[in-house]
N, C-alpha and C. Protein backbone atom coordinates (compact mmCIF):
# COMPACT_ATOMS: atom_id res chain seq x y z
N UNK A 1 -32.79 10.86 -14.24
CA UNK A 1 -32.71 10.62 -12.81
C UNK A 1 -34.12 10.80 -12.24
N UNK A 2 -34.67 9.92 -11.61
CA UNK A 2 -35.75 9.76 -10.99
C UNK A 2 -36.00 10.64 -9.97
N UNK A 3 -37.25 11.15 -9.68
CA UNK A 3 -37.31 12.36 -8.38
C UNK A 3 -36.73 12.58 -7.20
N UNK A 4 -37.06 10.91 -6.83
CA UNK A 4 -36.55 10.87 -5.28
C UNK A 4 -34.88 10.45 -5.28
N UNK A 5 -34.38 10.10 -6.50
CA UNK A 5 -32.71 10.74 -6.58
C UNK A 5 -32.50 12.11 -6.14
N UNK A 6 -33.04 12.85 -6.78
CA UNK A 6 -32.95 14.10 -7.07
C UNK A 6 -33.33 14.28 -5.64
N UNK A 7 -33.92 14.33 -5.00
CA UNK A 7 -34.44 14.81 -3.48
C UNK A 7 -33.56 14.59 -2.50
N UNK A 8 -32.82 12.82 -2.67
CA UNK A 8 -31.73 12.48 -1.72
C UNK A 8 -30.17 13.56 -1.99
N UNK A 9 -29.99 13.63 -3.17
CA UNK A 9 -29.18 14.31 -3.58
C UNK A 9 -29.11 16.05 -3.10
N UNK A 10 -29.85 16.67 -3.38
CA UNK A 10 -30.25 18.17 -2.82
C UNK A 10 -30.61 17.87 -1.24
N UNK A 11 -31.28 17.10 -0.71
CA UNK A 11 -31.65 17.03 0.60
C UNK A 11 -30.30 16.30 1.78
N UNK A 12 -29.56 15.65 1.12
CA UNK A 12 -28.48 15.62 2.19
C UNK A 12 -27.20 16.02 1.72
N UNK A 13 -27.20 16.85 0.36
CA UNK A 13 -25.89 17.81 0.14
C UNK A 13 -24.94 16.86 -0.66
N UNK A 14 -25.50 15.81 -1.18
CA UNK A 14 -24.40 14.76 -2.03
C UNK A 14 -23.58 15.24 -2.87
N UNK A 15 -21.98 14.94 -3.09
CA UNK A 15 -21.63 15.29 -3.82
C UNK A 15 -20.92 14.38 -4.69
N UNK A 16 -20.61 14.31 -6.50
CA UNK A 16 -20.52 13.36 -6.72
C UNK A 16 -18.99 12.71 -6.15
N UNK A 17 -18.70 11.22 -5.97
CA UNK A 17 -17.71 10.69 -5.33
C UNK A 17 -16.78 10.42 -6.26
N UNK A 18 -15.00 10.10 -5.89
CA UNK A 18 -13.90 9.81 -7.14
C UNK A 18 -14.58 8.54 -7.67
N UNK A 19 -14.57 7.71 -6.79
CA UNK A 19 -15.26 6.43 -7.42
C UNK A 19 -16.55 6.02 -7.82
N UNK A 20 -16.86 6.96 -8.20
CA UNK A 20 -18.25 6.42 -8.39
C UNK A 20 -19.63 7.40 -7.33
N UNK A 21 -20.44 7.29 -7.90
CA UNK A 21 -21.83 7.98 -7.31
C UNK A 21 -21.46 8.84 -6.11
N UNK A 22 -22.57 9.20 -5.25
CA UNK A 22 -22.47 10.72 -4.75
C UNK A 22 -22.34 10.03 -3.21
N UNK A 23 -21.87 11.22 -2.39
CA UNK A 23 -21.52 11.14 -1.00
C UNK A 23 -21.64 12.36 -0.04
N UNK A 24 -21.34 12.24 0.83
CA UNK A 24 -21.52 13.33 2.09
C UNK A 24 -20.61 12.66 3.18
N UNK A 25 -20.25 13.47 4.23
CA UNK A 25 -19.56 13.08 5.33
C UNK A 25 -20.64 13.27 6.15
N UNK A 26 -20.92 12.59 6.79
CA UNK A 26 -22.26 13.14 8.18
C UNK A 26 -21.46 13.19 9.48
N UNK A 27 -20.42 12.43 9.45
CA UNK A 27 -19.76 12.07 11.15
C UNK A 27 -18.08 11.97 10.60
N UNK A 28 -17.40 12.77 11.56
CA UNK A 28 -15.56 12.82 11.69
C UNK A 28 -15.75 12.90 13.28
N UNK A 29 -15.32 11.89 14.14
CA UNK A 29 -15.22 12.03 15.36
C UNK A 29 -13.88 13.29 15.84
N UNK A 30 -14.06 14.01 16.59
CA UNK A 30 -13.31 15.08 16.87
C UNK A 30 -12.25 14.63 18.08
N UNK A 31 -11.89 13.32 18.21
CA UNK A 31 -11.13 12.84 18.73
C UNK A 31 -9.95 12.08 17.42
N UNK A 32 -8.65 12.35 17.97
CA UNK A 32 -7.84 11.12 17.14
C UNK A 32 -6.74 10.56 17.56
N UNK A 33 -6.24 9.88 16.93
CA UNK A 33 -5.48 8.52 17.15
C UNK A 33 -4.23 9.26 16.61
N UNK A 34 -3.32 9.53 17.07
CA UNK A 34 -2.34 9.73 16.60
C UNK A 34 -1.21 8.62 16.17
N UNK A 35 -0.78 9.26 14.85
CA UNK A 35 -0.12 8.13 13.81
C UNK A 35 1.05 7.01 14.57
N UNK A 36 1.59 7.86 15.43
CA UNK A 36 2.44 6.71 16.40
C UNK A 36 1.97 5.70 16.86
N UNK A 37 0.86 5.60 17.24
CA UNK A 37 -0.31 4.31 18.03
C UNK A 37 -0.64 3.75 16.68
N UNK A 38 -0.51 3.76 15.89
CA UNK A 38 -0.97 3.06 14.55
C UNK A 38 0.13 2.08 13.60
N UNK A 39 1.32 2.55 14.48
CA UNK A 39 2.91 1.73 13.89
C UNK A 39 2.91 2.13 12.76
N UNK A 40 2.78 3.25 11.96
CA UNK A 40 2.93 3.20 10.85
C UNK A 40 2.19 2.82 9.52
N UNK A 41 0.91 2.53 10.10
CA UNK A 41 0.02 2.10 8.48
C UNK A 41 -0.45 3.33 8.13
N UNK A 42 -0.48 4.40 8.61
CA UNK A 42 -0.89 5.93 8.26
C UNK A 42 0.01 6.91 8.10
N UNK A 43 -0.41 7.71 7.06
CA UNK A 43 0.33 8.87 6.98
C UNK A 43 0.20 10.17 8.03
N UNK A 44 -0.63 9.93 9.25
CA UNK A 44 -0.75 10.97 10.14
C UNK A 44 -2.07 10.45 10.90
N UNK A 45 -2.17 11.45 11.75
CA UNK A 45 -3.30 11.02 13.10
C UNK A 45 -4.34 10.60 12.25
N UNK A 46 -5.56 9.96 12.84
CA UNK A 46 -6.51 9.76 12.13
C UNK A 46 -7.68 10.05 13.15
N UNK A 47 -9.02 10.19 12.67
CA UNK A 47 -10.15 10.41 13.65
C UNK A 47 -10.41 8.97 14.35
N UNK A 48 -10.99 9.04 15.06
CA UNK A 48 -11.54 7.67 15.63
C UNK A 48 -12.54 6.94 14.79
N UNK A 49 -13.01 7.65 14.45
CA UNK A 49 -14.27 7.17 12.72
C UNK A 49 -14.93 8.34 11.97
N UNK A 50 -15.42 7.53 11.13
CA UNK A 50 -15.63 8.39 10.19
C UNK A 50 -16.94 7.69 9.52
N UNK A 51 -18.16 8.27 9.04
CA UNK A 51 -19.44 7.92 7.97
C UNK A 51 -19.90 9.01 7.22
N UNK A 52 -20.25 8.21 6.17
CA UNK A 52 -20.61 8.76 4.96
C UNK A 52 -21.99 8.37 4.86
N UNK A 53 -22.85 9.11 4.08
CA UNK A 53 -24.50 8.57 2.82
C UNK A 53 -23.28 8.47 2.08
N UNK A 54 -23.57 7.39 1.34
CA UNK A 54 -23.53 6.57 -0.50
C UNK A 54 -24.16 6.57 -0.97
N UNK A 55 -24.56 6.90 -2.11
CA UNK A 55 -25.77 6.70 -2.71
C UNK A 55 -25.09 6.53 -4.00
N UNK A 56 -25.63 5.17 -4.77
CA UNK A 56 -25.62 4.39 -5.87
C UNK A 56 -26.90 4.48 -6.79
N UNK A 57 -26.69 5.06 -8.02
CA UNK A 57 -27.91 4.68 -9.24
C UNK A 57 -27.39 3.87 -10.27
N UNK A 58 -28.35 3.53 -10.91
CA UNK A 58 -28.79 2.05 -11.75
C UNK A 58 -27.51 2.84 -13.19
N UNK A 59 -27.35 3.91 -13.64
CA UNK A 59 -26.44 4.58 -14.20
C UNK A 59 -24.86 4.85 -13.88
N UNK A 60 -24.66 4.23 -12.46
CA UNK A 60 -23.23 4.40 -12.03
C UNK A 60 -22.73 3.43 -11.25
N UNK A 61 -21.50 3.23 -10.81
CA UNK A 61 -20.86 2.19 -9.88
C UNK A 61 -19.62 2.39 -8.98
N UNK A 62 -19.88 2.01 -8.24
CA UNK A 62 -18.19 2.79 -7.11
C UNK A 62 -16.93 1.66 -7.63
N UNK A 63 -16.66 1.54 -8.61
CA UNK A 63 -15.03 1.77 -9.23
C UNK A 63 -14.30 0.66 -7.74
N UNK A 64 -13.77 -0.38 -8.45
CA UNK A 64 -12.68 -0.95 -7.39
C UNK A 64 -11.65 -0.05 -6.53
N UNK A 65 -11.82 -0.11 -5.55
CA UNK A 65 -10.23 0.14 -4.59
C UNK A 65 -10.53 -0.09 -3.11
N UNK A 66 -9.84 0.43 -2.69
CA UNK A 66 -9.08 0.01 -1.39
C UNK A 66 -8.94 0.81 -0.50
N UNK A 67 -8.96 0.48 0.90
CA UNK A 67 -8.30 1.54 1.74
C UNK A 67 -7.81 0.21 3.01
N UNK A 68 -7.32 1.61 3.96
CA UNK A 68 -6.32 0.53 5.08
C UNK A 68 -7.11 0.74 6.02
N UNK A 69 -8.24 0.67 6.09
CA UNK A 69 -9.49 0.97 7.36
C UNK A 69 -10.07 -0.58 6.71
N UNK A 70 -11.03 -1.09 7.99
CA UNK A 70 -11.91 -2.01 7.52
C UNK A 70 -13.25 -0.71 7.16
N UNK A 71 -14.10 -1.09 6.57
CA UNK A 71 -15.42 -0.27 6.20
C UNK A 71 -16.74 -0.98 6.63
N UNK A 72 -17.79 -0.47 7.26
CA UNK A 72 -19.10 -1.50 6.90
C UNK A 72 -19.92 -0.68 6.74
N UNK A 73 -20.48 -1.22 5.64
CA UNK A 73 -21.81 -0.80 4.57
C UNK A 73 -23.15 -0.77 5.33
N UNK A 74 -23.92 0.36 5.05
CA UNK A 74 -25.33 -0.13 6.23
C UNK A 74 -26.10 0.43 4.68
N UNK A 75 -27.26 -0.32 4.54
CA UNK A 75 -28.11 -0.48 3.89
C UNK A 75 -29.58 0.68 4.63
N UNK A 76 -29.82 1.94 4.05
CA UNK A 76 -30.60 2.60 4.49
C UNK A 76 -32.23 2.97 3.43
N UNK A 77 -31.87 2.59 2.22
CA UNK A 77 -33.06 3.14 1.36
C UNK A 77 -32.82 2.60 0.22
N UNK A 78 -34.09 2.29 -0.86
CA UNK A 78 -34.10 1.60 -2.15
C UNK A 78 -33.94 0.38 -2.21
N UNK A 79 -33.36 0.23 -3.13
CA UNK A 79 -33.12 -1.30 -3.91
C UNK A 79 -31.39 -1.84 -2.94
N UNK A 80 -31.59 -3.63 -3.54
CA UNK A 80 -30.36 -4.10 -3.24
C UNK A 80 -28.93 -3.29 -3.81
N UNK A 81 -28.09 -3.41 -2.72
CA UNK A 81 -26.53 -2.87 -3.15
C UNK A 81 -25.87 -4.41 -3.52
N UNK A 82 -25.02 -4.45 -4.45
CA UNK A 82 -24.09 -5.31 -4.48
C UNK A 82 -22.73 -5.15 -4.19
N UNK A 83 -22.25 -5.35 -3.30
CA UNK A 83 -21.16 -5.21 -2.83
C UNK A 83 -19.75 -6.31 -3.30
N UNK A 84 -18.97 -6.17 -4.50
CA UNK A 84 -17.69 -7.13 -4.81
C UNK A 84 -16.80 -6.90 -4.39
N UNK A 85 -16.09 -8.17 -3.60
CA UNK A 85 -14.58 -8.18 -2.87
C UNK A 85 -13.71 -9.10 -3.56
N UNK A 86 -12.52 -8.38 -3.69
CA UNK A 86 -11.28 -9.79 -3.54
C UNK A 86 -10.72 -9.30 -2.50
N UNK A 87 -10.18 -10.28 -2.28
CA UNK A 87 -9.64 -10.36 -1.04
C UNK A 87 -7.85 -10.36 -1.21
N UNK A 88 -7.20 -9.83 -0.22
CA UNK A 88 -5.54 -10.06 -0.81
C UNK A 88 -5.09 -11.02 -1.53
N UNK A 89 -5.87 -12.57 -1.20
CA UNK A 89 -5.73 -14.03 -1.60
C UNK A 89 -5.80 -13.82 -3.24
N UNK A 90 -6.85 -13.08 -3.28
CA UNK A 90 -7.18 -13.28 -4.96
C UNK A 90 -8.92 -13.58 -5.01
N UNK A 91 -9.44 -14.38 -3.88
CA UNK A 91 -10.53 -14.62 -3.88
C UNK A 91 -11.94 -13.85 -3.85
N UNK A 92 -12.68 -14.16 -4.82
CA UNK A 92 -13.69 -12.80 -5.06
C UNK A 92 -14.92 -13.24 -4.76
N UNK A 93 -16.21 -12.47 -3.89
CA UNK A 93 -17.45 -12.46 -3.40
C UNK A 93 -18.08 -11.39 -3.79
N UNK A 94 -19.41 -11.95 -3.71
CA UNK A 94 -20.62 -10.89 -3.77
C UNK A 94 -21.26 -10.66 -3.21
N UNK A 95 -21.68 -9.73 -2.22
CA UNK A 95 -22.24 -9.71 -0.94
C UNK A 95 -23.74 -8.60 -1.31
N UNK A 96 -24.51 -9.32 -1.19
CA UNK A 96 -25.94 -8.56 -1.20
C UNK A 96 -26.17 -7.69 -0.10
N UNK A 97 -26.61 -6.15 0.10
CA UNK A 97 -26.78 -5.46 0.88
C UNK A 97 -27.89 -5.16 1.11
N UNK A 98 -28.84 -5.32 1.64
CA UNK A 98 -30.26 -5.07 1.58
C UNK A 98 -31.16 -5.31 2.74
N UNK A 99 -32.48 -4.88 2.70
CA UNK A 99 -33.43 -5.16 3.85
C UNK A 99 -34.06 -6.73 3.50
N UNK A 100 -33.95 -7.59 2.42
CA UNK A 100 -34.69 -8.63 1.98
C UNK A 100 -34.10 -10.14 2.25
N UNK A 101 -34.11 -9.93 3.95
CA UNK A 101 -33.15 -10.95 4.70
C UNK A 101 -33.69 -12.89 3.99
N UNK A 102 -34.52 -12.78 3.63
CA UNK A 102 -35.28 -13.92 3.38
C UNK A 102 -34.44 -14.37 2.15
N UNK A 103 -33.81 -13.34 1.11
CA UNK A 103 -33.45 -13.89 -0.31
C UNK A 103 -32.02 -13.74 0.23
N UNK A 104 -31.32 -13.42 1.10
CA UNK A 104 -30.00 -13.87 1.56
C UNK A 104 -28.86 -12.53 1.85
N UNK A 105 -29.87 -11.32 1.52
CA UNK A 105 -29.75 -10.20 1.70
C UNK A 105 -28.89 -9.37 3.35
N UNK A 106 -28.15 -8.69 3.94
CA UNK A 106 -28.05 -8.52 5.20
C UNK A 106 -28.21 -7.04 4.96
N UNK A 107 -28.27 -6.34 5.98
CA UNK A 107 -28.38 -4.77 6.13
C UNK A 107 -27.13 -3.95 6.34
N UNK A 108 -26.17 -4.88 6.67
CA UNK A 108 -24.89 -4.46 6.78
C UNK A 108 -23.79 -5.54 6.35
N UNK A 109 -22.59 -5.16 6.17
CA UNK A 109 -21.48 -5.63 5.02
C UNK A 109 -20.40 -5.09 5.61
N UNK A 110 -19.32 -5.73 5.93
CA UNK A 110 -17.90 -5.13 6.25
C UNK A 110 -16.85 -5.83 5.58
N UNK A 111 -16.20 -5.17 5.10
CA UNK A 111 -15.27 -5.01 3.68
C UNK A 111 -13.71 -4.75 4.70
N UNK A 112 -13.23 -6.30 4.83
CA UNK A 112 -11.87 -5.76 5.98
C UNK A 112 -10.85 -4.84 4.87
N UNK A 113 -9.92 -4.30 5.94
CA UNK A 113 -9.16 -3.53 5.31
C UNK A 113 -7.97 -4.14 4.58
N UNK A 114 -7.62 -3.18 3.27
CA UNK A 114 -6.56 -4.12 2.46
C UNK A 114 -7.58 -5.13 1.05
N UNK A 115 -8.67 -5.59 1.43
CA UNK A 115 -9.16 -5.99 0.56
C UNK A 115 -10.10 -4.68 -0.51
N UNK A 116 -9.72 -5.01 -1.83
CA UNK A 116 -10.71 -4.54 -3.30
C UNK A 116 -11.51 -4.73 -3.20
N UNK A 117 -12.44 -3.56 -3.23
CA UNK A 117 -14.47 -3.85 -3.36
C UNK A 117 -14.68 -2.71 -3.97
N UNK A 118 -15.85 -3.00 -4.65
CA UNK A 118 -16.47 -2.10 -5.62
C UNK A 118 -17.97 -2.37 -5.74
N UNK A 119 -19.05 -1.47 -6.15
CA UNK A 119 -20.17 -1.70 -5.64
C UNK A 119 -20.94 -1.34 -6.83
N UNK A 120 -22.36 -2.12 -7.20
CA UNK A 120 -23.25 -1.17 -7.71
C UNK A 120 -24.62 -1.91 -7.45
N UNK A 121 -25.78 -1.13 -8.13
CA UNK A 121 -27.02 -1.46 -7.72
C UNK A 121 -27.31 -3.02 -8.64
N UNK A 122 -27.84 -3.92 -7.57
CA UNK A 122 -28.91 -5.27 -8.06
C UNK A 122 -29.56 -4.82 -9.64
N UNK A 123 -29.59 -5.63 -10.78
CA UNK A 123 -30.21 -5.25 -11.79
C UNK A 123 -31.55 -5.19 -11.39
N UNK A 124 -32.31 -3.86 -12.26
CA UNK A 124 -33.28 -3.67 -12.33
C UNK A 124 -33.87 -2.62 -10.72
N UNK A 125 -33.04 -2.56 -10.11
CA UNK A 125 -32.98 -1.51 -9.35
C UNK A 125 -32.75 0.03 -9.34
N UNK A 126 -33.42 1.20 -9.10
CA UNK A 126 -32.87 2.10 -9.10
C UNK A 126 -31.99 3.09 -8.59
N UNK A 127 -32.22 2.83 -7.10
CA UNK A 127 -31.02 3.35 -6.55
C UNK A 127 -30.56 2.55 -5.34
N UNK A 128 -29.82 2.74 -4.53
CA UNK A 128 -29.48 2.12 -3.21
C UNK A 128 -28.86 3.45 -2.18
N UNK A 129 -29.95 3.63 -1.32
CA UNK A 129 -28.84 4.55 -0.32
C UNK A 129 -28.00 4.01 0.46
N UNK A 130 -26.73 4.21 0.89
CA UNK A 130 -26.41 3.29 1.79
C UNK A 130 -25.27 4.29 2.78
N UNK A 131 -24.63 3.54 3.61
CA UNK A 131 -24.11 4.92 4.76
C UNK A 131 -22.80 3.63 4.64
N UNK A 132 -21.80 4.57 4.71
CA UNK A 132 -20.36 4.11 5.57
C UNK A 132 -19.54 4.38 6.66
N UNK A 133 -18.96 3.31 7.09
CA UNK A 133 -18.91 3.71 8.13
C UNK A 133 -17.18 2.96 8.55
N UNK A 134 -16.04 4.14 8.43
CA UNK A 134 -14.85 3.71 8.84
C UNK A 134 -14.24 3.72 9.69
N UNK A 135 -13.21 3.02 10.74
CA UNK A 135 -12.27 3.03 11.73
C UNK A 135 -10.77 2.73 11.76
N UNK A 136 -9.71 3.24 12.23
CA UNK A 136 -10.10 4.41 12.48
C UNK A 136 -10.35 5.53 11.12
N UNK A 137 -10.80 6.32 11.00
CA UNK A 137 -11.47 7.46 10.48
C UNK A 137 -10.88 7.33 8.39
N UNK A 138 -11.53 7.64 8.16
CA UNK A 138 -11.41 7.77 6.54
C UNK A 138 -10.35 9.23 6.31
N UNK A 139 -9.33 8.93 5.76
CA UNK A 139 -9.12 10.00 5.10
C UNK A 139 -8.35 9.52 3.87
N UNK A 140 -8.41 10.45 2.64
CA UNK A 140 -8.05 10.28 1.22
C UNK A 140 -6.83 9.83 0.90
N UNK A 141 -6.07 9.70 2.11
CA UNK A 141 -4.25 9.48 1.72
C UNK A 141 -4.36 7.60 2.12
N UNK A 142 -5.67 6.98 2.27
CA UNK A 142 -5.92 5.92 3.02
C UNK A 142 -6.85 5.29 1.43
N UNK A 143 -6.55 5.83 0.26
CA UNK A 143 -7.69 5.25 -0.26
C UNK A 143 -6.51 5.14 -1.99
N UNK A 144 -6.89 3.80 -2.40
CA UNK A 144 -6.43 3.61 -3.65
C UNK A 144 -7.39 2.96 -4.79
N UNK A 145 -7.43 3.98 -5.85
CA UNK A 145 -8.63 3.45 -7.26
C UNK A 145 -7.70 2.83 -7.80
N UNK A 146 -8.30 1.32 -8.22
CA UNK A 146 -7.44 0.38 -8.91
C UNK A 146 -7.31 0.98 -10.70
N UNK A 147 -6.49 0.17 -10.96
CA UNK A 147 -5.80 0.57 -12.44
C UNK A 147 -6.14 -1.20 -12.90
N UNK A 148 -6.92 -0.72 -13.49
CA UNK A 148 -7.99 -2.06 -14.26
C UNK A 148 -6.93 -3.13 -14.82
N UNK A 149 -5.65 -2.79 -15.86
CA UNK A 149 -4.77 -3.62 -16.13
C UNK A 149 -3.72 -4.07 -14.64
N UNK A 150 -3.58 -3.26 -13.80
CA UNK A 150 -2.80 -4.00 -12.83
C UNK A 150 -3.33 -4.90 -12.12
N UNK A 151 -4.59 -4.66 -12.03
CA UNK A 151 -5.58 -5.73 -10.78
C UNK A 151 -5.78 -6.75 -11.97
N UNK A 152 -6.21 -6.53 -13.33
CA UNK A 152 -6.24 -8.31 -14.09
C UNK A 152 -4.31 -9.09 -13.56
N UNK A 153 -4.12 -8.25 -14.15
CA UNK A 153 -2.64 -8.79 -13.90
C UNK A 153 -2.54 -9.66 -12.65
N UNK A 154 -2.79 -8.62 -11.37
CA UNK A 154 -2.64 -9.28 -10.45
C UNK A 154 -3.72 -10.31 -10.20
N UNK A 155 -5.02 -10.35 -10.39
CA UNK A 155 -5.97 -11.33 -10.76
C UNK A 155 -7.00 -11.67 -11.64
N UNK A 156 -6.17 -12.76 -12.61
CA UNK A 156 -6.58 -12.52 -13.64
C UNK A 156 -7.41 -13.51 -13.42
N UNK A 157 -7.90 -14.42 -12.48
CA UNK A 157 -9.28 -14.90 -12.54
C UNK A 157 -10.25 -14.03 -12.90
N UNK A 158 -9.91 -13.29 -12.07
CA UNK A 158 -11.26 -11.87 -11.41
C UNK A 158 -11.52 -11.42 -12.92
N UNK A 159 -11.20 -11.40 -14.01
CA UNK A 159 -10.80 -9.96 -15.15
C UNK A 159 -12.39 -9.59 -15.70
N UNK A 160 -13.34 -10.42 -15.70
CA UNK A 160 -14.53 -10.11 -15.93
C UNK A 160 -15.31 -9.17 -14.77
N UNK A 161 -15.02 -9.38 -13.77
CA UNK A 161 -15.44 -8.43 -12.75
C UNK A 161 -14.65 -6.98 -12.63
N UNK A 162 -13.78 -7.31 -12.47
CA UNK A 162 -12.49 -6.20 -12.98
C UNK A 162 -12.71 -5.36 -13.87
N UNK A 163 -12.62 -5.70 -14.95
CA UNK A 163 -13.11 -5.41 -16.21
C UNK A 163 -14.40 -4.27 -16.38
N UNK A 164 -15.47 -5.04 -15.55
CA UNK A 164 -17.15 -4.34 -15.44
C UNK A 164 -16.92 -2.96 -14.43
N UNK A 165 -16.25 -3.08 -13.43
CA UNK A 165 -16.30 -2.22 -12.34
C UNK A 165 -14.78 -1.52 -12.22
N UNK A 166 -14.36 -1.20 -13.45
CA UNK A 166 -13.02 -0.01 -13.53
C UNK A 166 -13.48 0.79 -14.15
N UNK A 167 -12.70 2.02 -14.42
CA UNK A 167 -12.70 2.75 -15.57
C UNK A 167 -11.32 2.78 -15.95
């Protein structure tokens, strides 16, 4: 692990994530939505939002899944993020996350809710910091790691991507 891993890591308290590479909570709005105003897609109140640091190395990858929040990705430090979606349809993209607007790159990425994405660093990159950012609010009863044979199953176009980004 390269220094300035090591620096992001000790310097904003990362810890490693279920899916993949390390995280932090920086923001839980201290307001919430209670689960009645939500009809039911939640198991209980939720915050109004919620962000995270992400941080991705060239050694790891955030693992397919899901949650019932939309998410958007902000691109803060390093190399390109690659960001993979299917979508409920079945249909799968690759969304470049980055400051290098010229090669087709954006600085931010939103991953609606209900759709599979999974992430890792551009080859030949070493790390990617990146921040998340959910509504309403992230919590763990809102989040599902795919099971590599059920998602080929269910899309078995995808199974090479699938395949790369499960465990």
């Amino acid at each position: 692990m390269n220094e300035r891993i090591t620096v992001l890591i000790e310097q904003l308290g990362l810890e490693p994530h279920p899916e993949g590479g390390f995280y932090k909570e920086s923001y839980r709005s201290d307001n919430t939505i209670p689960m009645a105003a939500m009809q039911g897609v939640f198991s209980g109140d939720r915050a109004y939002g919620t962000s995270i640091y992400f941080l991705l190395t060239a050694d790891n990858f955030s693992a397919f899944h899901r949650i019932k929040q939309d998410e958007i990705w902000h691109h803060y430090e390093g190399g390109t993020l690659e960001v993979h979606e299917i979508d409920p349809q079945g249909r799968y993209s690759c969304y470049k996350v980055g400051k290098h607007l010229l090669n087709g790159e954006t600085p931010q990425r939103m991953v609606p809710a209900g759709s599979w994405f999974a992430s890792c660093v551009a080859p030949g990159v070493d790390y990617a910091l990146t921040g998340c950012t959910v509504s309403p609010g992230f919590d763990f009863d809102d989040f599902e790691l795919a099971n590599r044979n059920e998602l080929i199953a269910q899309f078995p176009e995808n199974k090479q991507i699938i395949t790369e980004l499960t465990r």
